[in-house]
Protein backbone atom coordinates (compact mmCIF):
# COMPACT_ATOMS: atom_id res chain seq x y z
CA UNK A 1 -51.78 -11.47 28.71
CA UNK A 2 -54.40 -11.98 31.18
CA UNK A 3 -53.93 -14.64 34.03
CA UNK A 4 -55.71 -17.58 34.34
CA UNK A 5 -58.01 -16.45 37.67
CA UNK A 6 -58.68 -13.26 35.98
CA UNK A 7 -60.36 -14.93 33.12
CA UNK A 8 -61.65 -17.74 35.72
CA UNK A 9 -63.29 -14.75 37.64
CA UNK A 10 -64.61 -13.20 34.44
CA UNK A 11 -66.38 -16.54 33.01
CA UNK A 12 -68.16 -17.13 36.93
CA UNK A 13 -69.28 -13.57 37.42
CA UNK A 14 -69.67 -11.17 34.53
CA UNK A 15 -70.55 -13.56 32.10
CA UNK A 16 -73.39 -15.16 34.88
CA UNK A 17 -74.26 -11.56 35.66
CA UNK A 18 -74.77 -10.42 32.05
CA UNK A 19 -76.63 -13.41 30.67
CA UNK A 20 -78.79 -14.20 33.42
CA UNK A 21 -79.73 -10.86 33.56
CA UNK A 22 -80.54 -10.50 30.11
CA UNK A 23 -82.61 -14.17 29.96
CA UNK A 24 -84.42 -13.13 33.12
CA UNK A 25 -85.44 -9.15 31.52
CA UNK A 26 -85.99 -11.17 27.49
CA UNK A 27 -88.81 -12.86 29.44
CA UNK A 28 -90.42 -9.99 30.57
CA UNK A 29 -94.09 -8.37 29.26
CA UNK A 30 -94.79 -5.95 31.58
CA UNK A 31 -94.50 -2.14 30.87
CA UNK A 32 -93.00 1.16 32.93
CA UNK A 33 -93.39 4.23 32.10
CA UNK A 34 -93.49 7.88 33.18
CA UNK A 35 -92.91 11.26 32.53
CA UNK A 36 -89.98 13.59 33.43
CA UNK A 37 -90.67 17.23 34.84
CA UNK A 38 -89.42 19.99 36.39
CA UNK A 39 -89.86 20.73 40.00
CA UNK A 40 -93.22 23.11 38.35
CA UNK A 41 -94.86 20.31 36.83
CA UNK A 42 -93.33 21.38 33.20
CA UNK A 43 -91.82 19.17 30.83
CA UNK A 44 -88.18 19.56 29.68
CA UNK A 45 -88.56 21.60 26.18
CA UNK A 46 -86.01 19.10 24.85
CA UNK A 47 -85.59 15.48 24.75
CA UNK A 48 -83.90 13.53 27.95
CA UNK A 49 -82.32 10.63 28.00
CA UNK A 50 -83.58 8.34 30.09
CA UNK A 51 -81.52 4.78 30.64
CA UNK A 52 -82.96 1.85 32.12
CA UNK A 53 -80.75 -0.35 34.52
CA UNK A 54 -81.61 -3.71 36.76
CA UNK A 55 -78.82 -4.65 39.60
CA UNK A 56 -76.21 -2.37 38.43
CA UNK A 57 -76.87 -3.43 34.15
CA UNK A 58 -77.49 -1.72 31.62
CA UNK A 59 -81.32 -2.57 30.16
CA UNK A 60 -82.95 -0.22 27.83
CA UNK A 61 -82.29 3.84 26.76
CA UNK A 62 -84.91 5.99 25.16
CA UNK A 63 -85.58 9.50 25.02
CA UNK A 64 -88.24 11.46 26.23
CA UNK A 65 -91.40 12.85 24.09
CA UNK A 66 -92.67 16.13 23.29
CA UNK A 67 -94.25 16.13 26.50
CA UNK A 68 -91.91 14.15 28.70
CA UNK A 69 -92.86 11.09 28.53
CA UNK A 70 -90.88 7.70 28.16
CA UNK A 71 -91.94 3.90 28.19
CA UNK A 72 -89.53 0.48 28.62
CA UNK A 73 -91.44 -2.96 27.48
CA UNK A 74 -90.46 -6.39 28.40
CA UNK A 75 -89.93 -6.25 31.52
CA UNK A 76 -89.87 -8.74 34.58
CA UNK A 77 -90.55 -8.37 38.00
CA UNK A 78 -87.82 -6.80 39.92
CA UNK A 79 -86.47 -3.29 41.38
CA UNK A 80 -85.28 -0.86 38.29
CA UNK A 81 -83.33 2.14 38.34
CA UNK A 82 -84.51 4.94 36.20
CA UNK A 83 -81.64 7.63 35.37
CA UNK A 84 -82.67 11.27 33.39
CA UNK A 85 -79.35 12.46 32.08
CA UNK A 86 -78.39 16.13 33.27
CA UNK A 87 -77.78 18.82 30.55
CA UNK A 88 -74.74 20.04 31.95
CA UNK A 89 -76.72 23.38 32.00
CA UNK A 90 -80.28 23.68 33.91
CA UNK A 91 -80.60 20.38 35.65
CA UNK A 92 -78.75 17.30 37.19
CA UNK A 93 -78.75 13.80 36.48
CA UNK A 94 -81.57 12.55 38.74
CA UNK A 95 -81.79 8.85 39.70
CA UNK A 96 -84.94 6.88 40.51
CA UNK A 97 -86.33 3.63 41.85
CA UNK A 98 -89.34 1.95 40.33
CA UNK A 99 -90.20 -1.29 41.46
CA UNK A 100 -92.32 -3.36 39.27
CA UNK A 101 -94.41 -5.48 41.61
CA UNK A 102 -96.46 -7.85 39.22
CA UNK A 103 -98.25 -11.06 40.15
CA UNK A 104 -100.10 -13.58 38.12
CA UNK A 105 -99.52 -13.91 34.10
CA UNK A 106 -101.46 -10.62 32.75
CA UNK A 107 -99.10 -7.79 31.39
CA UNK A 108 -99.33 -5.11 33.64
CA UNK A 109 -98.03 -1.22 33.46
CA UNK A 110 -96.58 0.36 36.18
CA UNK A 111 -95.05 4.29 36.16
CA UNK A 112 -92.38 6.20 37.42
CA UNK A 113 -92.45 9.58 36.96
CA UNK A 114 -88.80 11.60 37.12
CA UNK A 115 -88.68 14.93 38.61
CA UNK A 116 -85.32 16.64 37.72
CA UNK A 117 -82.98 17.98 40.20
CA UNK A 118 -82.06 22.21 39.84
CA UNK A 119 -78.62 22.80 39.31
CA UNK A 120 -77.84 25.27 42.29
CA UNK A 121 -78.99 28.73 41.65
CA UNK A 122 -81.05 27.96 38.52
CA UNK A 123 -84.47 28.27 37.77
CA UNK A 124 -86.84 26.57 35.45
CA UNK A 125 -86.31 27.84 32.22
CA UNK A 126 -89.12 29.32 29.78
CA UNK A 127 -91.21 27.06 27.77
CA UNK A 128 -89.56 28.50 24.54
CA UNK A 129 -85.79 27.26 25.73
CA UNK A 130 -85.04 24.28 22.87
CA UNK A 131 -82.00 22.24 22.69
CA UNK A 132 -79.27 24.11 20.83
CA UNK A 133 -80.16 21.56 17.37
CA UNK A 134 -83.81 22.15 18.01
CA UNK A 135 -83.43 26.16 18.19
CA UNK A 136 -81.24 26.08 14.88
CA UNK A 137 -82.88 28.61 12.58
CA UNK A 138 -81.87 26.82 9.53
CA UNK A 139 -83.55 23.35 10.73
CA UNK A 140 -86.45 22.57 8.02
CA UNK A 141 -89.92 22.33 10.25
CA UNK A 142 -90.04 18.90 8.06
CA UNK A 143 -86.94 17.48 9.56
CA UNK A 144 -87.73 18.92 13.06
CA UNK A 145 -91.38 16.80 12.68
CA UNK A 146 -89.95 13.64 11.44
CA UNK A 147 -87.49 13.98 14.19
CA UNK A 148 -90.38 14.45 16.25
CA UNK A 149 -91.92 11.46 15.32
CA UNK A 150 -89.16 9.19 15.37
CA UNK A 151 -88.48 9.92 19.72
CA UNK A 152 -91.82 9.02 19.80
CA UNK A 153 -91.12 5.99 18.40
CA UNK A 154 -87.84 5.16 19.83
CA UNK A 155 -89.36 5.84 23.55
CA UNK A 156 -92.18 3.17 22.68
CA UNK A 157 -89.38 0.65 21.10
CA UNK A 158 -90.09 0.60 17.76
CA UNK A 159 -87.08 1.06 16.47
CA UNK A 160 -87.98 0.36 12.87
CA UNK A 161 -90.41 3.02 12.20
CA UNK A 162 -88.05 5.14 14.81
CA UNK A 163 -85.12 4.33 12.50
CA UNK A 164 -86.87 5.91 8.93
CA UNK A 165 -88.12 8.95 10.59
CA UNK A 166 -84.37 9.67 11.82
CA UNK A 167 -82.95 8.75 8.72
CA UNK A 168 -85.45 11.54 6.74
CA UNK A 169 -84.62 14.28 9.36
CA UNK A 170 -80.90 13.85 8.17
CA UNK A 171 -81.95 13.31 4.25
CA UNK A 172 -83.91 17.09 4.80
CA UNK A 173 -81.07 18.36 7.13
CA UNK A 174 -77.95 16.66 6.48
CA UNK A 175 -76.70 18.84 9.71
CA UNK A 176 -78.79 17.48 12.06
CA UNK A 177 -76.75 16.09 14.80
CA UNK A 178 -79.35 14.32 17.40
CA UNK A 179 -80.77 13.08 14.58
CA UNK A 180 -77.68 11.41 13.41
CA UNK A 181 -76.98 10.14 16.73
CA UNK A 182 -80.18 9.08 16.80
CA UNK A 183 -80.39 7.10 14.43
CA UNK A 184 -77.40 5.84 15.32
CA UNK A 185 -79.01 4.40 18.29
CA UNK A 186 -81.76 2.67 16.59
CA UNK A 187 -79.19 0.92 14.01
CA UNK A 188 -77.65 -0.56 17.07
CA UNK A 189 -80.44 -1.69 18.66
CA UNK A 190 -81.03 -3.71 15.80
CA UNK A 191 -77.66 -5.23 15.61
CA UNK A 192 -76.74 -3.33 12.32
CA UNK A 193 -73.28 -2.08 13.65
CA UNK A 194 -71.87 -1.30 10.54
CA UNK A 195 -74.80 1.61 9.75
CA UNK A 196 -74.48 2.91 13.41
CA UNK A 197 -70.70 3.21 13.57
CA UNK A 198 -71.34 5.11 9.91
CA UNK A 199 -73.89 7.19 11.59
CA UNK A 200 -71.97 8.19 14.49
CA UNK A 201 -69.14 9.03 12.40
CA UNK A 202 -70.80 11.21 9.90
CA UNK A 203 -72.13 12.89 13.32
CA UNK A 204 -68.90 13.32 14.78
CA UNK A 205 -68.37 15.24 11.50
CA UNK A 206 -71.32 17.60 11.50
CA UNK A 207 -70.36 18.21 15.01
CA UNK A 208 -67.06 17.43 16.64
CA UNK A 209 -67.19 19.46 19.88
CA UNK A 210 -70.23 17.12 21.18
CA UNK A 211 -69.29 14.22 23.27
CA UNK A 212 -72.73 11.65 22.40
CA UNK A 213 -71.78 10.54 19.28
CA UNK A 214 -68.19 9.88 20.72
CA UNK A 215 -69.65 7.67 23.57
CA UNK A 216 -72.00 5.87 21.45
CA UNK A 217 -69.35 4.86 19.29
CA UNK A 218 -67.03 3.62 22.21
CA UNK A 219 -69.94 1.52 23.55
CA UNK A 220 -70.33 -0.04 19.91
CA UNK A 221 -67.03 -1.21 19.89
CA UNK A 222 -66.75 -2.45 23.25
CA UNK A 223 -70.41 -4.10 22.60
CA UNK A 224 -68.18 -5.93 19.38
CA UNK A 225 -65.24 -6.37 22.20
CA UNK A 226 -62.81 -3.85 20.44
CA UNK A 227 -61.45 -2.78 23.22
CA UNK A 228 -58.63 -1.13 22.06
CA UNK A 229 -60.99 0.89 19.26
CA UNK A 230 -63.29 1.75 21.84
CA UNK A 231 -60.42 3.70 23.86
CA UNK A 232 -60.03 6.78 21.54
CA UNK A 233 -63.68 7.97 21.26
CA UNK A 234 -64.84 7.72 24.91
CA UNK A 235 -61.47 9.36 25.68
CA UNK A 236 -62.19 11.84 23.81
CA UNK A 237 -65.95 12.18 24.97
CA UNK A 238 -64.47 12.44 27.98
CA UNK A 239 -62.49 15.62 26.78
CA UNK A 240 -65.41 17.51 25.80
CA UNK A 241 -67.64 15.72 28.84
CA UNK A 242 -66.56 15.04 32.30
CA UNK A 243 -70.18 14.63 34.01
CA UNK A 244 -71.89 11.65 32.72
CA UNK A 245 -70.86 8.28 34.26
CA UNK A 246 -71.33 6.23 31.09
CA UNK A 247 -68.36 7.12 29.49
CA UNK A 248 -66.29 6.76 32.39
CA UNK A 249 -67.47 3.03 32.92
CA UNK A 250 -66.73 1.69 29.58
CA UNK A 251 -63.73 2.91 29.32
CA UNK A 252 -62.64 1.76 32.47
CA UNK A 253 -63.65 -1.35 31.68
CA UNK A 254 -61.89 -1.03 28.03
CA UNK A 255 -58.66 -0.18 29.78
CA UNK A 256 -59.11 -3.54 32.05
CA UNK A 257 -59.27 -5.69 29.07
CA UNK A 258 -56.25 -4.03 27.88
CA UNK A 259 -54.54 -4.10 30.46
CA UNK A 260 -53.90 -0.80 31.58
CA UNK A 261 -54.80 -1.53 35.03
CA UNK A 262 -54.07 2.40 36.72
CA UNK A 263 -56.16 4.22 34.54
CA UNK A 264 -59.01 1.54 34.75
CA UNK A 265 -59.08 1.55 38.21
CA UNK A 266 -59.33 5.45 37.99
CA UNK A 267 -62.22 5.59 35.21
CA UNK A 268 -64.76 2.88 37.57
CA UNK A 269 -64.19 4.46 40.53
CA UNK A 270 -65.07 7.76 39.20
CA UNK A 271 -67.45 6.22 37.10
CA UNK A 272 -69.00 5.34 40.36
CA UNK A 273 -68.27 8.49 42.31
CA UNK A 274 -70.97 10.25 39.60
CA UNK A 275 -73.73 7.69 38.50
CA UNK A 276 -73.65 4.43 41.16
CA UNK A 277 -73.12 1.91 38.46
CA UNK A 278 -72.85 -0.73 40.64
CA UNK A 279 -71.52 -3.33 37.98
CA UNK A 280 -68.69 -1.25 38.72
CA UNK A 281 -68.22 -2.98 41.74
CA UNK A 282 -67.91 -6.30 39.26
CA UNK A 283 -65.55 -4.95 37.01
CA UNK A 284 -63.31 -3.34 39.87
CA UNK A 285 -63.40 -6.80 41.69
CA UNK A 286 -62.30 -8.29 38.46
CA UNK A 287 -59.36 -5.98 38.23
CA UNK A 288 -58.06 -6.19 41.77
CA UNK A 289 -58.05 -9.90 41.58
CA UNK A 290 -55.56 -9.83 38.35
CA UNK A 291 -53.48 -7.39 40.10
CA UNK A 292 -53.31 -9.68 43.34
CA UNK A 293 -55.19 -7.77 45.60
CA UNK A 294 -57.65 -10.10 46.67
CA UNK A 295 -59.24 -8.57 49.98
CA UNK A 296 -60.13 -5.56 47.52
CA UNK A 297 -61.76 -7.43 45.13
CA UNK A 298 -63.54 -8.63 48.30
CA UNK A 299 -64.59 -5.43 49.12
CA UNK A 300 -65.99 -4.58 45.90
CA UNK A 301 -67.97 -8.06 45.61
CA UNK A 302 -69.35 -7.69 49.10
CA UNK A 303 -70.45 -3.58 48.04
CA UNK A 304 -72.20 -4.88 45.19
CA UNK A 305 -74.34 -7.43 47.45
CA UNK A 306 -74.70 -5.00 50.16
CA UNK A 307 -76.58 -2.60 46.65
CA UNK A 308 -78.41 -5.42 45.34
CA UNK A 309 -79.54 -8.05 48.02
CA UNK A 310 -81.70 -9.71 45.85
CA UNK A 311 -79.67 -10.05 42.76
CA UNK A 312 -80.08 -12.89 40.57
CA UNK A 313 -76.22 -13.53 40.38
CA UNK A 314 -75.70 -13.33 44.11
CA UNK A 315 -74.74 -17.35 44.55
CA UNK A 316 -71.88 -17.08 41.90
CA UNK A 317 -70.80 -13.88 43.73
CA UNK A 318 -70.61 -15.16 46.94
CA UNK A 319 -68.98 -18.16 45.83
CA UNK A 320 -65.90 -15.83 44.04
CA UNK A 321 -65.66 -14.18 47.38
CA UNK A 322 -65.17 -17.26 49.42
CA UNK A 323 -62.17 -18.27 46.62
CA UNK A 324 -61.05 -14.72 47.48
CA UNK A 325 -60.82 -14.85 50.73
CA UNK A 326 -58.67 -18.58 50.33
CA UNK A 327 -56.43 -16.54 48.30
CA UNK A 328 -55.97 -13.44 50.50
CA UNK A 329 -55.02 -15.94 53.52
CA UNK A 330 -52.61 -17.64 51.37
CA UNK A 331 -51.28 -14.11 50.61
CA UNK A 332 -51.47 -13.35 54.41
């Protein structure tokens, strides 16, 4: 059972960290966008993901076009963090800054392109290079166009029309796994959780050695707060996937509300050491407080100021470090 100033922590800093965030980005109507490309100007000849984040939170994920592009709507004012996702293969997962910089009450645009970062000793592969699904020579060129169309779509948020160009890739090529996972995706951005968790699962199916459709899954169910559901499918993402951050954060954070303190303390800080999440921070400061370590908790808080100096939650944070610190010279 969790203590009393764990879930007194929780309610004054997560909680005021994830809903004023996502008030403050609802209330947005300004537009970034950009393209991603290889050090050669060339656009990835397969779709990136590309996630969206504001003082350490998660805000939007899309996937680049045909030609590299992505675009996030709804936006405030404020410093964003663009992330590409690495392949594992050809490039690494390259982080960027893009401030948006508005003034006044017109929407404005504002891009961001994303240049991806070499893996050491590769070069920039041939145009022809596809994803592995893409390259399948038993993929219908129907299914690979309404595919096609429906990244488009996602990467402009529209996940409606996004959603029934997905779902008639799969109807044309029932093996179609980014499709599956992508539709996935748009289910959940809708708030349909039963049809994504279906969707991921019939992906997992078509094909079990890929971690995505794992992660997405965990993420649904700790998105629904089933923690303890959420553990076996970013575990096992993690399995088949050891590079991407994402994983490693929500489980972590799974594990915390679980109470398997060790391993959640292991899965932030690594899910740190790879991506710079810096809600981890938040999540580790929560878990060293329930453990009775304040002056780490301290640490943590004080890390995730020192990352985001002008974050909206800072007042609540800096009050839960001053209770800290009461409590670590009572422990003293």
């Amino acid at each position: 059972m969790r203590s009393k100033q764990f879930v007194a922590l929780t309610g004054s800093v997560i909680a005021a960290i994830i809903s004023i965030t996502t008030l403050s980005l609802a209330q947005g109507q300004h537009t970034l966008q950009g393209k991603v490309h290889y050090p050669n100007g060339a656009a990835p000849p397969h779709p990136v993901r590309v996630s969206l984040t504001f003082s350490g939170m998660p805000v939007y994920e899309t996937f680049t076009d045909l030609s590299g592009r992505f675009s996030f709507t709804g936006l405030r004012r404020g410093m964003y963090q663009l992330t590409a996702e690495g392949d594992d293969q050809t490039f690494e997962t390259t982080r960027v800054n893009a401030e948006i910089s508005a003034y006044g009450s017109a929407p404005q645009s504002f891009t961001q392109n994303i240049q991806l970062r070499l893996k050491t000793g590769k070069a920039v592969p041939a145009a022809a290079v596809l994803s592995a699904d893409l390259a399948d020579p038993n993929l219908p060129a129907g299914a690979r166009q309404e595919y096609e169309k429906g990244v488009r779509d996602a990467q402009d948020n529209k996940a409606e029309k996004a959603m029934t160009h997905f779902k008639e890739a799969v109807a044309l090529y029932p093996a179609f796994y980014i499709a599956r996972v992508a539709l996935a995706e748009q289910y959940s951005k809708l708030k349909r959780d039963a049809d994504a968790r279906a969707s991921y699962e019939e992906a997992i199916k078509t094909k079990p050695d890929r971690a995505a459709a794992y992660v997405g899954l965990g993420i649904l169910f700790v998105k629904q707060k089933n923690y303890n559901d959420a553990l076996g499918p970013l575990r096992r993402s993690l399995e088949i996937d050891k590079e991407s951050a994402t994983p490693y954060l929500y489980l972590g954070y799974s594990e915390m509300m679980t109470g398997d303190y060790k391993s959640s303390e292991a899965n932030l800080l690594k899910a740190y050491e790879i991506g710079k999440p810096t809600i981890a921070h938040i999540y580790l400061a929560n878990l060293y407080e329930q453990i009775g370590e304040p002056q780490k908790a301290i640490e943590q808080l004080q890390a995730f100021l020192k990352e985001n100096p002008d974050s909206p939650n800072s007042a609540q944070i800096r009050e839960a470090i001053e209770k800290l610190k009461k409590k670590a010279a009572k422990k003293a």
